[in-house]
C-alpha atoms as a PDB file:
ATOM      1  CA  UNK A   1       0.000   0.000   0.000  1.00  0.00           C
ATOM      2  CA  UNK A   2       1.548   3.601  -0.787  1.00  0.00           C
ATOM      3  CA  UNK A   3       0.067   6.770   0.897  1.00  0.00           C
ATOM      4  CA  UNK A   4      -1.079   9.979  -1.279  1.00  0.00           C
ATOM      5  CA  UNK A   5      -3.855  10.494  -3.248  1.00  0.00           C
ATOM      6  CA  UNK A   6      -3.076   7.462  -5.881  1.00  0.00           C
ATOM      7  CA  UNK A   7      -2.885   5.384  -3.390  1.00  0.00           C
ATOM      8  CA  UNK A   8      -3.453   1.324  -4.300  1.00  0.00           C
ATOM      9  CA  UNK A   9      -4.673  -1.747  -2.117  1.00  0.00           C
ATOM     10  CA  UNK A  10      -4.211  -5.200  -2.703  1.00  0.00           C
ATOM     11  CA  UNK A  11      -7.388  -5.078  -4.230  1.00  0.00           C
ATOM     12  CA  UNK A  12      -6.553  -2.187  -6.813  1.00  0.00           C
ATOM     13  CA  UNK A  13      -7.188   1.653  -6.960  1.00  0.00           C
ATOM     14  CA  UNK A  14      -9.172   2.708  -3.558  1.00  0.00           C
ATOM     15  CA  UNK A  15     -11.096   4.906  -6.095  1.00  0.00           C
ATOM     16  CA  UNK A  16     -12.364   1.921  -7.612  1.00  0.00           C
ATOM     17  CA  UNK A  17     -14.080   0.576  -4.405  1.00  0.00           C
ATOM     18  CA  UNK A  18     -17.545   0.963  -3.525  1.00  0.00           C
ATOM     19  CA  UNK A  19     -18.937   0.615  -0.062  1.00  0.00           C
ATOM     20  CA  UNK A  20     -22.082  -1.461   0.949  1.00  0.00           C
ATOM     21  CA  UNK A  21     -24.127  -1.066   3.778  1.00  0.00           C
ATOM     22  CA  UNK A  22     -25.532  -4.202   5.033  1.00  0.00           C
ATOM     23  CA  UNK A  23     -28.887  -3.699   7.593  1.00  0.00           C
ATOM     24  CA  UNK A  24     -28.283  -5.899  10.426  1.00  0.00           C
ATOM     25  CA  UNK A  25     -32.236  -6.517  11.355  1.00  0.00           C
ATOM     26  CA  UNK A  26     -33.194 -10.080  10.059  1.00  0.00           C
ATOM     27  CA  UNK A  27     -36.095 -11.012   8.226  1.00  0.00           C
ATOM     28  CA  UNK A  28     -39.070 -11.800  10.890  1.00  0.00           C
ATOM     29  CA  UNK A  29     -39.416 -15.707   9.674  1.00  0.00           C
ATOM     30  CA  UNK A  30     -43.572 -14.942  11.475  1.00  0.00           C
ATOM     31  CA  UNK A  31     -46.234 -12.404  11.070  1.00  0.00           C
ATOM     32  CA  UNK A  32     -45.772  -9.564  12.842  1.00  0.00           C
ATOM     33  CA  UNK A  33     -48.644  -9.487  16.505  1.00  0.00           C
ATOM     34  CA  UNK A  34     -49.130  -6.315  17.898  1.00  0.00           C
ATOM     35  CA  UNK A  35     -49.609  -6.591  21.738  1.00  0.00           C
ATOM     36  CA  UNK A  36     -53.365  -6.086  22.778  1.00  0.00           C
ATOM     37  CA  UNK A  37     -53.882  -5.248  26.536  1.00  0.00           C
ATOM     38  CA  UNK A  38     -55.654  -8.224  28.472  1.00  0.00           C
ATOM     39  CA  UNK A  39     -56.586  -5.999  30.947  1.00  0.00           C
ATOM     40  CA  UNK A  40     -59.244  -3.165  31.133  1.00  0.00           C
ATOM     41  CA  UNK A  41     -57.942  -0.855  33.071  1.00  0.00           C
ATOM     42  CA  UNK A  42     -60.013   2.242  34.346  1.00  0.00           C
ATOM     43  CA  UNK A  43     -58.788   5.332  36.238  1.00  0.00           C
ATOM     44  CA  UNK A  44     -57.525   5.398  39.543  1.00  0.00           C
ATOM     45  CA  UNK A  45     -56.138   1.787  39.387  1.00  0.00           C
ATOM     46  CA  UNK A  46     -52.203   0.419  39.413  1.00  0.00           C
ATOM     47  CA  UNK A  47     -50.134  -1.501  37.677  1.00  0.00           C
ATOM     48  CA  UNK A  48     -47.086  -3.069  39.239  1.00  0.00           C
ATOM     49  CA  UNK A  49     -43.694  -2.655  36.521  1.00  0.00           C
ATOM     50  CA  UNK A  50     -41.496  -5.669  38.277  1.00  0.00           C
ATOM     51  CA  UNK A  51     -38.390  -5.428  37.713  1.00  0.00           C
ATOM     52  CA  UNK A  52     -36.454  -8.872  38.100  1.00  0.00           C
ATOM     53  CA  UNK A  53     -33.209  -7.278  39.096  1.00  0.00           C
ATOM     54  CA  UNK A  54     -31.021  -7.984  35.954  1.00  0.00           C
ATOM     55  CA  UNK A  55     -29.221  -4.914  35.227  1.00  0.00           C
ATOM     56  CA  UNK A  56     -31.134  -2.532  32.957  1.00  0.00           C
ATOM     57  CA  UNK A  57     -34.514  -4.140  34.278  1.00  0.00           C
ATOM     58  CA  UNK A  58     -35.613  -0.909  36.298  1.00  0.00           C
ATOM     59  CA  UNK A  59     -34.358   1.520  33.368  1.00  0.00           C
ATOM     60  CA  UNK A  60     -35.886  -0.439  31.041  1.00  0.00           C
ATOM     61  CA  UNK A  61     -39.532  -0.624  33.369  1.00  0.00           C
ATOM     62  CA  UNK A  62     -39.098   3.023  33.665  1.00  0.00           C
ATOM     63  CA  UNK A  63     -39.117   3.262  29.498  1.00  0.00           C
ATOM     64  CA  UNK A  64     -42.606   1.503  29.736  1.00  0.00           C
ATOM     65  CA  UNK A  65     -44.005   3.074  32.331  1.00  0.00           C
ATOM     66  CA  UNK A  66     -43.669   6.177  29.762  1.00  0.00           C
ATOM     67  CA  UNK A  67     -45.089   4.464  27.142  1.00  0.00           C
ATOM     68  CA  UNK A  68     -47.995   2.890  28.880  1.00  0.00           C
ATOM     69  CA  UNK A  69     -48.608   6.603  30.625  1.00  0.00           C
ATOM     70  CA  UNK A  70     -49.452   8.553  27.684  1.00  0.00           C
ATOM     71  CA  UNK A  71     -52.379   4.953  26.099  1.00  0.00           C
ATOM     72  CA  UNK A  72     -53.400   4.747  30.110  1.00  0.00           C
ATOM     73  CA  UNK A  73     -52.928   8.668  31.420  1.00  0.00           C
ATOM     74  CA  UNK A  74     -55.442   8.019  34.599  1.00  0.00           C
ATOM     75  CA  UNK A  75     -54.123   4.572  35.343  1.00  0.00           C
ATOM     76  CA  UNK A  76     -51.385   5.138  38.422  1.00  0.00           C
ATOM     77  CA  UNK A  77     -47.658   2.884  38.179  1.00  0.00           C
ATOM     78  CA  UNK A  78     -45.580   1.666  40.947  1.00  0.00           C
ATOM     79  CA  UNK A  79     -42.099   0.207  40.055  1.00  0.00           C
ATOM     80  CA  UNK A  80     -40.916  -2.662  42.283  1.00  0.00           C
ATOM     81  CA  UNK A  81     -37.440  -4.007  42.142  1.00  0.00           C
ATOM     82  CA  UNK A  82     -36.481  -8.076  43.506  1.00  0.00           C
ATOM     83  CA  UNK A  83     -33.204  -6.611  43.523  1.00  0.00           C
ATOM     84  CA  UNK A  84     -31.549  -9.977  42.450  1.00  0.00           C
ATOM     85  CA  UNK A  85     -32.678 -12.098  39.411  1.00  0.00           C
ATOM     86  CA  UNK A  86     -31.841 -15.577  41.607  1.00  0.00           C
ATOM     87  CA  UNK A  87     -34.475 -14.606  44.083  1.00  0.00           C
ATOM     88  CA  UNK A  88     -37.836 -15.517  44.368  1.00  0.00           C
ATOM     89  CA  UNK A  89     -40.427 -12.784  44.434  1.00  0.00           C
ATOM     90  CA  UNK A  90     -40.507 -11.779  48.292  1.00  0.00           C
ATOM     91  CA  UNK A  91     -43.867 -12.001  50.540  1.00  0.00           C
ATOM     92  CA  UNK A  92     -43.942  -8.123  50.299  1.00  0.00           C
ATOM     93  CA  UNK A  93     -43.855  -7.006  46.652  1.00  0.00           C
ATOM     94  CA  UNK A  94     -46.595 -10.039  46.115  1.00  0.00           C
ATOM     95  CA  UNK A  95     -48.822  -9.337  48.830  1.00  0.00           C
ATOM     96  CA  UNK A  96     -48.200  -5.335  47.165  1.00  0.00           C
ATOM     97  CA  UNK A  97     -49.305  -6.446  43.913  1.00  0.00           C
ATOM     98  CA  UNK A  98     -52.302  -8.923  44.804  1.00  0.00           C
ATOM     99  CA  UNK A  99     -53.641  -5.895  47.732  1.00  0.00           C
ATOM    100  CA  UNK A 100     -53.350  -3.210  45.861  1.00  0.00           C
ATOM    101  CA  UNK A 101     -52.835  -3.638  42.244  1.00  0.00           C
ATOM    102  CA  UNK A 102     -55.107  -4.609  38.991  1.00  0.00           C
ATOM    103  CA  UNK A 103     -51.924  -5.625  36.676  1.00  0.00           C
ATOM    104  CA  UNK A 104     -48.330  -6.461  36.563  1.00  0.00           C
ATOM    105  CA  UNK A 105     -45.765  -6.173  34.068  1.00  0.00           C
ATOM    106  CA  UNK A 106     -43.278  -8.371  34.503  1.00  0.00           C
ATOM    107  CA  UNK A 107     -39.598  -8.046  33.057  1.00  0.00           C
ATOM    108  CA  UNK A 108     -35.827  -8.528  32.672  1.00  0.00           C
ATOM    109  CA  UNK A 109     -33.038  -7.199  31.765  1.00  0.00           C
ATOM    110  CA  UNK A 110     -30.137  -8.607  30.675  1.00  0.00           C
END
């Protein structure tokens, strides 16, 4: 390889090459679902966002609780956190859920 503006490559003039960019997303081999909500949620009730204590989990919880704010603006969120992904749920954040909540959304993060 020599430097300057003529430079060559092994593979000939570097004015000759062209560059391709390649998309990285694969081809879904299913039809696409959109998500329905299962539950009908009314103002004034909660919806647990349990996190499973992976890191990114609670940011990620956080990013949905957004989301779901602005389809369900009356609906109210609390965030719970197991803290560790190789724990069970505790006696607290289910009693939490089943006393005083309509829904739960359940995730990772990884």
């Amino acid at each position: 390889m020599r430097g300057g503006t003529g430079s060559t490559f092994a593979g000939g003039d570097a004015r000759d090459w062209t560059m391709e960019f390649l998309d990285p997303r694969g081809v879904p081999s299913r039809p696409i679902e959109p998500y329905e909500r299962r539950a009908d949620l009314q103002g004034g009730e909660r919806v647990a966002l349990f996190a499973n204590g992976f890191p990114d989990s609670v940011a990620f919880l956080e990013h949905v609780e957004t989301a779901l704010s602005h389809e369900l603006p009356d609906v109210e969120f609390v965030q719970l956190n197991k803290g560790n992904a190789s724990a069970l749920a505790s006696d607290e954040h289910l009693s939490t859920i089943a006393d005083s909540c309509s829904a739960v959304v359940a995730a990772y993060g990884h």
